[in-house]
N, C-alpha and C. Protein backbone atom coordinates (compact mmCIF):
# COMPACT_ATOMS: atom_id res chain seq x y z
N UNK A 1 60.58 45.64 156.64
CA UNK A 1 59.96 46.00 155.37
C UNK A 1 58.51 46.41 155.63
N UNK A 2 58.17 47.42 154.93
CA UNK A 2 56.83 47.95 155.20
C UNK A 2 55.60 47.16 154.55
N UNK A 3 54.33 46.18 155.35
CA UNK A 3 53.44 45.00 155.04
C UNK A 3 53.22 46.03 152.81
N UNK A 4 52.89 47.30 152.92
CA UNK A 4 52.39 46.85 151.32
C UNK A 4 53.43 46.61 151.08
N UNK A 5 54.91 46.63 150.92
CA UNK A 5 55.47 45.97 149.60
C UNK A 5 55.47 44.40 149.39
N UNK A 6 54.53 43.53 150.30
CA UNK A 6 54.66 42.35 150.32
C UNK A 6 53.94 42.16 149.11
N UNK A 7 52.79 43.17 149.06
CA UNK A 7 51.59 43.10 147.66
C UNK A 7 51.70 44.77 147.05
N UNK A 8 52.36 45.10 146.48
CA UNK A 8 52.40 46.08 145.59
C UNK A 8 51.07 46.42 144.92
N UNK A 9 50.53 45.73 144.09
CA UNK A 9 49.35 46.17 143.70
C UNK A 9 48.16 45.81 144.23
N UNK A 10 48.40 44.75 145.09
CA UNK A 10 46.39 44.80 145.93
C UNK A 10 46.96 46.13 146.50
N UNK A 11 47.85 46.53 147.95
CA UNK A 11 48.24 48.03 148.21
C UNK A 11 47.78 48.80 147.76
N UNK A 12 48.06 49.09 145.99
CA UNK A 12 47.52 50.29 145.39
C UNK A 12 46.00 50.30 145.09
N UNK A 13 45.10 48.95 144.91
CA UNK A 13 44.15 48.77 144.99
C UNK A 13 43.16 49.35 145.80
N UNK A 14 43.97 49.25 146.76
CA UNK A 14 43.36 49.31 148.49
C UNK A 14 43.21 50.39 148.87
N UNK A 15 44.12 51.19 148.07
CA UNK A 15 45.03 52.57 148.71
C UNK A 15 45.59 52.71 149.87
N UNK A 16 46.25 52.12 149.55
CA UNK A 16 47.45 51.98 150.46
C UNK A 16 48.89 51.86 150.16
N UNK A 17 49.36 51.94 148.83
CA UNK A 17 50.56 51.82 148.75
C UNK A 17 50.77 53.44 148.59
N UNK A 18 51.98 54.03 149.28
CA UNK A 18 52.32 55.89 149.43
C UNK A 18 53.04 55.92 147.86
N UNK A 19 53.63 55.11 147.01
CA UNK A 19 53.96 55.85 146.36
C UNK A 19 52.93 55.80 145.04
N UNK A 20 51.77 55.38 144.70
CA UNK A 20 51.05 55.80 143.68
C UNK A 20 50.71 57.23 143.43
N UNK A 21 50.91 57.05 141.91
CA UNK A 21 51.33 58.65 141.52
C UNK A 21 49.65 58.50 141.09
N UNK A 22 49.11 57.24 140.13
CA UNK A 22 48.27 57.98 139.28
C UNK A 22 47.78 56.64 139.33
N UNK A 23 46.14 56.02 139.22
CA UNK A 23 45.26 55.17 138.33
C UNK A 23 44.95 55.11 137.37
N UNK A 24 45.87 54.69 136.24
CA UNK A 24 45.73 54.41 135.24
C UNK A 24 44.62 53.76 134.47
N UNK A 25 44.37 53.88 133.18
CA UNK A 25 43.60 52.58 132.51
C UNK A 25 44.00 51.36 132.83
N UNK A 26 45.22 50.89 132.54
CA UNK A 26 45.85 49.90 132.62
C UNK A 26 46.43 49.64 133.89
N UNK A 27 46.77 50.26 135.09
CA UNK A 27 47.42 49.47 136.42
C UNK A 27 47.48 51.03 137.05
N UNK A 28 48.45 51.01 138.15
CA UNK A 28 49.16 52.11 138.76
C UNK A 28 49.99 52.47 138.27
N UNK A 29 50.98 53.85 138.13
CA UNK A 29 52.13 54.22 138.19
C UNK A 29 52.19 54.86 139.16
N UNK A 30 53.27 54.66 139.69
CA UNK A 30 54.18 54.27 141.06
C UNK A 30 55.53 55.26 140.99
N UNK A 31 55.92 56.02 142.00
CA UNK A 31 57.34 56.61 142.02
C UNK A 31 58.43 55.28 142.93
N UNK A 32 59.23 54.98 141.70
CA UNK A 32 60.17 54.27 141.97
C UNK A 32 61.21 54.64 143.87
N UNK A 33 60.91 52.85 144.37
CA UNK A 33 61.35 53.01 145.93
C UNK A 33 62.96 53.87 145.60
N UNK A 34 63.55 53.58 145.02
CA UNK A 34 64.87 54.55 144.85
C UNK A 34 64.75 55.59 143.55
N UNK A 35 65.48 56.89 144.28
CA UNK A 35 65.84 57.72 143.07
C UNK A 35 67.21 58.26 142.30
N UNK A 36 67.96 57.21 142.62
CA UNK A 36 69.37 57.53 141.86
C UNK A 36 69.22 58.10 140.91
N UNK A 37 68.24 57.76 139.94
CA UNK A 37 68.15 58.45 138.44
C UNK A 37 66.40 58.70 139.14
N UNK A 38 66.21 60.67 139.28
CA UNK A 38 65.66 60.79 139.88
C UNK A 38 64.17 61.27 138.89
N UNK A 39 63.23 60.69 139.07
CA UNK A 39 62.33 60.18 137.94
C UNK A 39 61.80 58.95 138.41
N UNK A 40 62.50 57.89 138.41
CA UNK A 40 62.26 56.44 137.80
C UNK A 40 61.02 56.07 138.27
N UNK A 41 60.12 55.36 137.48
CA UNK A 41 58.63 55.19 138.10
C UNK A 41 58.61 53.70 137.74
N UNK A 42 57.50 52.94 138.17
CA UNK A 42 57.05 51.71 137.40
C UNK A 42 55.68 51.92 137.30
N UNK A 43 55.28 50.70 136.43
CA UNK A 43 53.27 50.67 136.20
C UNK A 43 53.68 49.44 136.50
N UNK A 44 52.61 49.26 137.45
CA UNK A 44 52.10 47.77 138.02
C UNK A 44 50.55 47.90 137.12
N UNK A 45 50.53 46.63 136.25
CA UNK A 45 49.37 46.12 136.03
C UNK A 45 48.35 45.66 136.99
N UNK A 46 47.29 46.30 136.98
CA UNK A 46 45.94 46.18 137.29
C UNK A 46 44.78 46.11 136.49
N UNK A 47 44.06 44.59 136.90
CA UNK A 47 44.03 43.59 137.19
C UNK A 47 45.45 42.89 136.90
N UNK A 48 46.06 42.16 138.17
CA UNK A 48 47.60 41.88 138.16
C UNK A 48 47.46 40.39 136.97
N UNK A 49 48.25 40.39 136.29
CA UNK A 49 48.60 39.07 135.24
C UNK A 49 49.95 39.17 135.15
N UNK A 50 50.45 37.96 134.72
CA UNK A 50 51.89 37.93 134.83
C UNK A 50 52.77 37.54 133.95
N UNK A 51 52.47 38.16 132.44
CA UNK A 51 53.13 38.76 131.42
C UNK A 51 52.33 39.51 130.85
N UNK A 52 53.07 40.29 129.80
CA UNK A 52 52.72 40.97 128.70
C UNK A 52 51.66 40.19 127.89
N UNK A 53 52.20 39.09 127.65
CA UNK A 53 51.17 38.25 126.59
C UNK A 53 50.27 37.66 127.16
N UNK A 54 49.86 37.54 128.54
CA UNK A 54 48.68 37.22 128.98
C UNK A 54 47.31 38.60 129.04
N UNK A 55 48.05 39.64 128.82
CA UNK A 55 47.09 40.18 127.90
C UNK A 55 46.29 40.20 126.63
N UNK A 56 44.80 40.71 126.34
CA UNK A 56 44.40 40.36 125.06
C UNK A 56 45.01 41.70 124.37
N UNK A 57 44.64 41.78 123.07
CA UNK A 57 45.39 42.79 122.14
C UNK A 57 44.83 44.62 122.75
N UNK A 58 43.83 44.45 123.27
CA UNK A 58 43.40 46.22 124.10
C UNK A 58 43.98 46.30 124.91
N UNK A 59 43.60 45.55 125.94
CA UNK A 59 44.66 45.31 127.12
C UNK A 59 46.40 45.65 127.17
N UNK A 60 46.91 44.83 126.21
CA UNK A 60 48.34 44.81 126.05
C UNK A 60 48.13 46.54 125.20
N UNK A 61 47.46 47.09 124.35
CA UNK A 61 47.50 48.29 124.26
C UNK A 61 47.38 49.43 124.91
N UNK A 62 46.66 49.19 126.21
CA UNK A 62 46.50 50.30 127.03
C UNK A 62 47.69 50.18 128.01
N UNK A 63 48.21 48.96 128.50
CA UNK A 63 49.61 49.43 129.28
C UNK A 63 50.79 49.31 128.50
N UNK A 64 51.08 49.27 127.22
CA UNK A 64 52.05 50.01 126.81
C UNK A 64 52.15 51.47 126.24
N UNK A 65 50.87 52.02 125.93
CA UNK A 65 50.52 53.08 126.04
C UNK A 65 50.50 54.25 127.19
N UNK A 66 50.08 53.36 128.39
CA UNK A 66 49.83 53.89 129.84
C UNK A 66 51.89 54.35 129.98
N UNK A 67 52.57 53.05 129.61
CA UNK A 67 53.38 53.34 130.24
C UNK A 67 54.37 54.40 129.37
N UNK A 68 53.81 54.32 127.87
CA UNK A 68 54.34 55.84 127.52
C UNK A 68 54.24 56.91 127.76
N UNK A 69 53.20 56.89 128.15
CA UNK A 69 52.08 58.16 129.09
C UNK A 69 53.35 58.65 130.36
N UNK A 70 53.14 57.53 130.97
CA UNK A 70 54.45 57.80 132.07
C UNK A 70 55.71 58.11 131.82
N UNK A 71 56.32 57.55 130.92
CA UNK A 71 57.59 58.24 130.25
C UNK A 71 57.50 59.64 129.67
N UNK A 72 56.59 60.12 129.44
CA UNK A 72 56.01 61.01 129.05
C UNK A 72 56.35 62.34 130.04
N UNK A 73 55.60 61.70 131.38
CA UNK A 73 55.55 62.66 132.17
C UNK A 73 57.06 62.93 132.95
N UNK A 74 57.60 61.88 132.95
CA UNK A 74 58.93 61.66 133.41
C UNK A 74 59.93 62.76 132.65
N UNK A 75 59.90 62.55 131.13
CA UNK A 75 60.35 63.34 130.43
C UNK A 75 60.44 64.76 130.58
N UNK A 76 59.18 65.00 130.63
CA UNK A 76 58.41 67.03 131.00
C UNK A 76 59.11 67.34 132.20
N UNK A 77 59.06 66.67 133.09
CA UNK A 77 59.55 67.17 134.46
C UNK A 77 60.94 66.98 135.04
N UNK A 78 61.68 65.95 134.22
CA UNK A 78 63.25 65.58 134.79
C UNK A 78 64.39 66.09 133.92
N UNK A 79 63.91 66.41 132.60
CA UNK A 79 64.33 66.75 131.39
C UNK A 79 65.80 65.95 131.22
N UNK A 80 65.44 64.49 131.08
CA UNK A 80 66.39 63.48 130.81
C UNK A 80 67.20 63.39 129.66
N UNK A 81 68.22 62.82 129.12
CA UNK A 81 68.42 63.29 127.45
C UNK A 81 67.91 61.91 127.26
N UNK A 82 67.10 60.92 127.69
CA UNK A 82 66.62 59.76 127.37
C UNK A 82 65.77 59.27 128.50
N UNK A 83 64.76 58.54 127.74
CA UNK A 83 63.97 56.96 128.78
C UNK A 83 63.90 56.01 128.33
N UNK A 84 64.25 55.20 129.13
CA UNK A 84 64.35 53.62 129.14
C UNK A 84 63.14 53.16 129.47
N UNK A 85 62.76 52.06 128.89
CA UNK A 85 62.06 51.07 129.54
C UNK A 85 61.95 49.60 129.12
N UNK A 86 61.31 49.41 130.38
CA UNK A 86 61.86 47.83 130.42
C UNK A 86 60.68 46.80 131.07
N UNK A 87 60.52 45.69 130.42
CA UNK A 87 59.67 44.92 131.55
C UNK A 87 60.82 43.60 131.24
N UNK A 88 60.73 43.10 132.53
CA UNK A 88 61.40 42.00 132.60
C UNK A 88 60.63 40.82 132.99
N UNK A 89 60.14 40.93 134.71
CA UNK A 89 59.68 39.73 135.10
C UNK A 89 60.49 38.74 135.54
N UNK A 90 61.56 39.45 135.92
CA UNK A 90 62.53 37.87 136.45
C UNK A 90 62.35 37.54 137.83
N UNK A 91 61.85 38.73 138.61
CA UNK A 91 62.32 38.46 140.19
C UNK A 91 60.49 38.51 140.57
N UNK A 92 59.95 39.91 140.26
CA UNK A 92 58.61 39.57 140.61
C UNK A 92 57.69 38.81 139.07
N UNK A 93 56.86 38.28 139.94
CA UNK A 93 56.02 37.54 138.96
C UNK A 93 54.31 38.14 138.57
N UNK A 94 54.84 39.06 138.31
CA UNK A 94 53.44 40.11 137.80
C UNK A 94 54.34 40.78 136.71
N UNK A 95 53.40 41.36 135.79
CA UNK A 95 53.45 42.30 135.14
C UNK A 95 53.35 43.77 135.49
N UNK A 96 54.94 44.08 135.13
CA UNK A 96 55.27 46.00 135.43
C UNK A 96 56.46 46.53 134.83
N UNK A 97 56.29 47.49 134.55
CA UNK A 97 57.16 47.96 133.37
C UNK A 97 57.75 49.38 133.96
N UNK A 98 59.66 49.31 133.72
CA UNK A 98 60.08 50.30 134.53
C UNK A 98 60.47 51.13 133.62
N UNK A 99 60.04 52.44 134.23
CA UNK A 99 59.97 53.72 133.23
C UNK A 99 61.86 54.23 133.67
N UNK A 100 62.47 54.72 133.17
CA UNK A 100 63.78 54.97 134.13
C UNK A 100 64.25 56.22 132.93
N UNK A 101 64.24 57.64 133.49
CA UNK A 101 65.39 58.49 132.98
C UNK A 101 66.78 58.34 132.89
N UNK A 102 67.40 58.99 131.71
CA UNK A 102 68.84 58.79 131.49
C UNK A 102 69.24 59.93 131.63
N UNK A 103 70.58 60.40 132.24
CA UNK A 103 71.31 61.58 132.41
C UNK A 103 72.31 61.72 131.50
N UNK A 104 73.07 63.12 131.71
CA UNK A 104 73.97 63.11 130.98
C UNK A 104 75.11 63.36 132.10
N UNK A 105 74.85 63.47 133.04
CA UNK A 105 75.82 63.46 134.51
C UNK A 105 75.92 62.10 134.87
N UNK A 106 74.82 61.29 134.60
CA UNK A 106 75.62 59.35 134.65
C UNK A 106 76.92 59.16 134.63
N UNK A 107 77.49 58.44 135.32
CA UNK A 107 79.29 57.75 135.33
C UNK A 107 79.32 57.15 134.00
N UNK A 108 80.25 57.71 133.20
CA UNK A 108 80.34 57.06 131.97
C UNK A 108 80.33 55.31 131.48
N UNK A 109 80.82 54.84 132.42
CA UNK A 109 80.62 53.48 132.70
C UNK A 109 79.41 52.53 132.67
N UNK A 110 78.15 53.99 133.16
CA UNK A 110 77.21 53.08 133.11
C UNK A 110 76.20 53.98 131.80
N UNK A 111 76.31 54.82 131.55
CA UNK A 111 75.67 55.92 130.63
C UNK A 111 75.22 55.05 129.89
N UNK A 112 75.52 53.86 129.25
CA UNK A 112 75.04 53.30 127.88
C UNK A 112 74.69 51.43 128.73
N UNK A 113 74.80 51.26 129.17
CA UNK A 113 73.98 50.25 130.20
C UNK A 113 72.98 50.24 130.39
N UNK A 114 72.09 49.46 131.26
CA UNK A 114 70.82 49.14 131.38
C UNK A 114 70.97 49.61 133.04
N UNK A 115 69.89 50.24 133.31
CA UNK A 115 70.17 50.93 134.64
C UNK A 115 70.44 49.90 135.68
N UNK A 116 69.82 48.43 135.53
CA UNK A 116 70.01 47.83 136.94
C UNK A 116 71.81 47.03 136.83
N UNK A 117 72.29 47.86 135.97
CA UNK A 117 74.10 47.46 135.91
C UNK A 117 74.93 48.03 137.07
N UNK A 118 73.54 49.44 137.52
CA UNK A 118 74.52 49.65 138.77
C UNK A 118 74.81 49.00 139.65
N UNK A 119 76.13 49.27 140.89
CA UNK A 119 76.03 48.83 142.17
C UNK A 119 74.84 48.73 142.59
N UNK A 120 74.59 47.50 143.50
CA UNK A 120 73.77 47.36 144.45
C UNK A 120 73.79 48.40 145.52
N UNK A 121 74.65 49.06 145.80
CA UNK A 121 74.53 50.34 146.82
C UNK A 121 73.64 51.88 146.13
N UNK A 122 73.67 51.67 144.72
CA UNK A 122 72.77 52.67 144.29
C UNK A 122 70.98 52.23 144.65
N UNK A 123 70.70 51.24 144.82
CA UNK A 123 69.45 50.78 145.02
C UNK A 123 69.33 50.56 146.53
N UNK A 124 70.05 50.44 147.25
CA UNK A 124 69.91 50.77 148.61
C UNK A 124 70.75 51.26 149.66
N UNK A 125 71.04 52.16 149.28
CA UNK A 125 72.04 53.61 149.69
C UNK A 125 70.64 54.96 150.38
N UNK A 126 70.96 54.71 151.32
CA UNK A 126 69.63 55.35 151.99
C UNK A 126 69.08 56.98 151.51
N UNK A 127 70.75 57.52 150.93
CA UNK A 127 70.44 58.60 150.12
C UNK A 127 70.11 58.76 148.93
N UNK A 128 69.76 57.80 148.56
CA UNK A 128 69.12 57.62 147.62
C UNK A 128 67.34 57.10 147.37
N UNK A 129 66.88 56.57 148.98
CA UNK A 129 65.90 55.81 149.02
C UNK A 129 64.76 56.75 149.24
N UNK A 130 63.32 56.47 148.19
CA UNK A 130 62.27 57.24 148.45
C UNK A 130 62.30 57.71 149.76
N UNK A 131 62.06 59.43 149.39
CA UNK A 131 61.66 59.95 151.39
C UNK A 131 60.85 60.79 150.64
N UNK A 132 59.66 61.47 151.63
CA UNK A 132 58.76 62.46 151.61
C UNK A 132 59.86 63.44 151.88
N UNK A 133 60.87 63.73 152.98
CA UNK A 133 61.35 65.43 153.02
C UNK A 133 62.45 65.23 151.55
N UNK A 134 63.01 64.13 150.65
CA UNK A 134 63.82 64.70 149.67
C UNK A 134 62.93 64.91 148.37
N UNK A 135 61.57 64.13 148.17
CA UNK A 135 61.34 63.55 146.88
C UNK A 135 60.00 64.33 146.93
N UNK A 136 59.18 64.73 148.07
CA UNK A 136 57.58 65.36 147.72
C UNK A 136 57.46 66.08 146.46
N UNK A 137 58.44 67.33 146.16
CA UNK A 137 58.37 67.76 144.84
C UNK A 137 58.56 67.12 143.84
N UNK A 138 59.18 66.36 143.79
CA UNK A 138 59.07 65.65 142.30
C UNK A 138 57.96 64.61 142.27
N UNK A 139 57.70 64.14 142.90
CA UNK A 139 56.63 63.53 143.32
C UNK A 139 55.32 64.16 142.81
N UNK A 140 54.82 65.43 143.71
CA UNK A 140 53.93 66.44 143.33
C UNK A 140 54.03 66.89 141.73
N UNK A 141 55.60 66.62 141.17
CA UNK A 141 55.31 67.13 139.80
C UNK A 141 55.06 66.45 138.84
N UNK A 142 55.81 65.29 139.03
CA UNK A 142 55.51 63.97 138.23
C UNK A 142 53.57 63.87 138.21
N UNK A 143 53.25 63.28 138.71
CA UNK A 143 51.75 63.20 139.52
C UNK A 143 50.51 64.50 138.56
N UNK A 144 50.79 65.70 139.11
CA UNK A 144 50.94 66.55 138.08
C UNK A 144 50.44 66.25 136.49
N UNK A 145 51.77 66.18 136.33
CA UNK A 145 51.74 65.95 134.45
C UNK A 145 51.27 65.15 134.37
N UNK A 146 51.61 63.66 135.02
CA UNK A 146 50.62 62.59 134.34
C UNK A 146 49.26 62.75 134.16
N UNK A 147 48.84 63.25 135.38
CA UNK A 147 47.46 63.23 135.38
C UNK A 147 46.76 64.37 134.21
N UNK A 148 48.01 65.38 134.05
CA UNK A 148 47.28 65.89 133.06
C UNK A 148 47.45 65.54 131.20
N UNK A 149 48.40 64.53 131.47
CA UNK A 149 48.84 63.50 129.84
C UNK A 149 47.51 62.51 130.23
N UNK A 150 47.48 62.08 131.38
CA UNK A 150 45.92 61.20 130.88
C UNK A 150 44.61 62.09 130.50
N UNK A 151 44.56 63.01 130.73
CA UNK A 151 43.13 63.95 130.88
C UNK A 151 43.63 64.24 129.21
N UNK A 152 45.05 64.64 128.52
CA UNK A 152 44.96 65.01 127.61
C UNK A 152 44.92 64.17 126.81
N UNK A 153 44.66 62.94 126.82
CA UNK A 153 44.67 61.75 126.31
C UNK A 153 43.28 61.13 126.00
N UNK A 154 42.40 61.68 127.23
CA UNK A 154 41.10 60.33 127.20
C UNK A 154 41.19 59.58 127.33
N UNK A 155 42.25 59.30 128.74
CA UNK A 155 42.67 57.87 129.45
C UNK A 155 42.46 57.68 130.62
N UNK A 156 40.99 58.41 131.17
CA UNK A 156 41.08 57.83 132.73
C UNK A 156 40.71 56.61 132.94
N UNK A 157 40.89 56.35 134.29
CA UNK A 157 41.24 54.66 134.30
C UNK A 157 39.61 54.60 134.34
């Protein structure tokens, strides 16, 4: 395993984690380590806290905002017929919220599910796993828009 994913957001802090798309007001957004549903990003909160409600009321407004921002950009560039999102918090213990496009080429099975219903081989199925030679363009485009939904916003971090 590569040392940043041990710390996801000191990494992005640091600059050092490769997949930060953008510095948000509120944390990083991040191109999701897999792209089965090819889009999927997260926002890691920065300064890291570890819920939603350990934010004060601005705070908790700028990263659910931030992370519409990101759905946003997800949207413009993947042209999904939907986005999901989700914060959970079950496995890591920080606050981050996963942005995830919906297809209409999805296996019907899972089309109306919550994306992590897939197999475990969709999340680590190597053809599927972030690479620079499959993903730089979407990457570059995602990155892109956001940055220009924050500029059109009056949301730099």
């Amino acid at each position: 395993m590569d040392a940043w994913k041990l710390d996801r957001i000191g990494a992005a802090e640091r600059g050092e984690n490769p997949t930060v798309l953008a510095r948000m007001r509120s944390g990083f957004a991040v191109i999701g380590d897999t792209q089965f549903l090819p889009g999927y990003c997260v926002l890691l909160a920065s300064p890291r806290v570890g819920a939603l409600q350990d934010l004060d009321a601005v705070a908790r407004t700028d990263f659910l905002l931030d992370m519409a921002l990101l759905g946003d950009a997800i949207a413009a560039v993947c042209r999904p017929r939907r986005v999901n999102y989700s914060i959970y918090g079950n496995t890591d213990p920080f606050l981050h919220a996963h942005v995830f496009p919906r297809y209409g080429w999805e296996p019907a099975e899972y089309m109306n599910l919550p994306p992590f219903s897939y197999p475990h081989d969709r999340w680590t199925d190597p053809q599927y796993l972030l690479s620079e030679h499959r993903h730089s363009s979407l990457r570059a485009q995602l990155c892109a828009r956001l940055l220009d939904l924050i500029a059109e916003a009056g949301r730099s971090a």
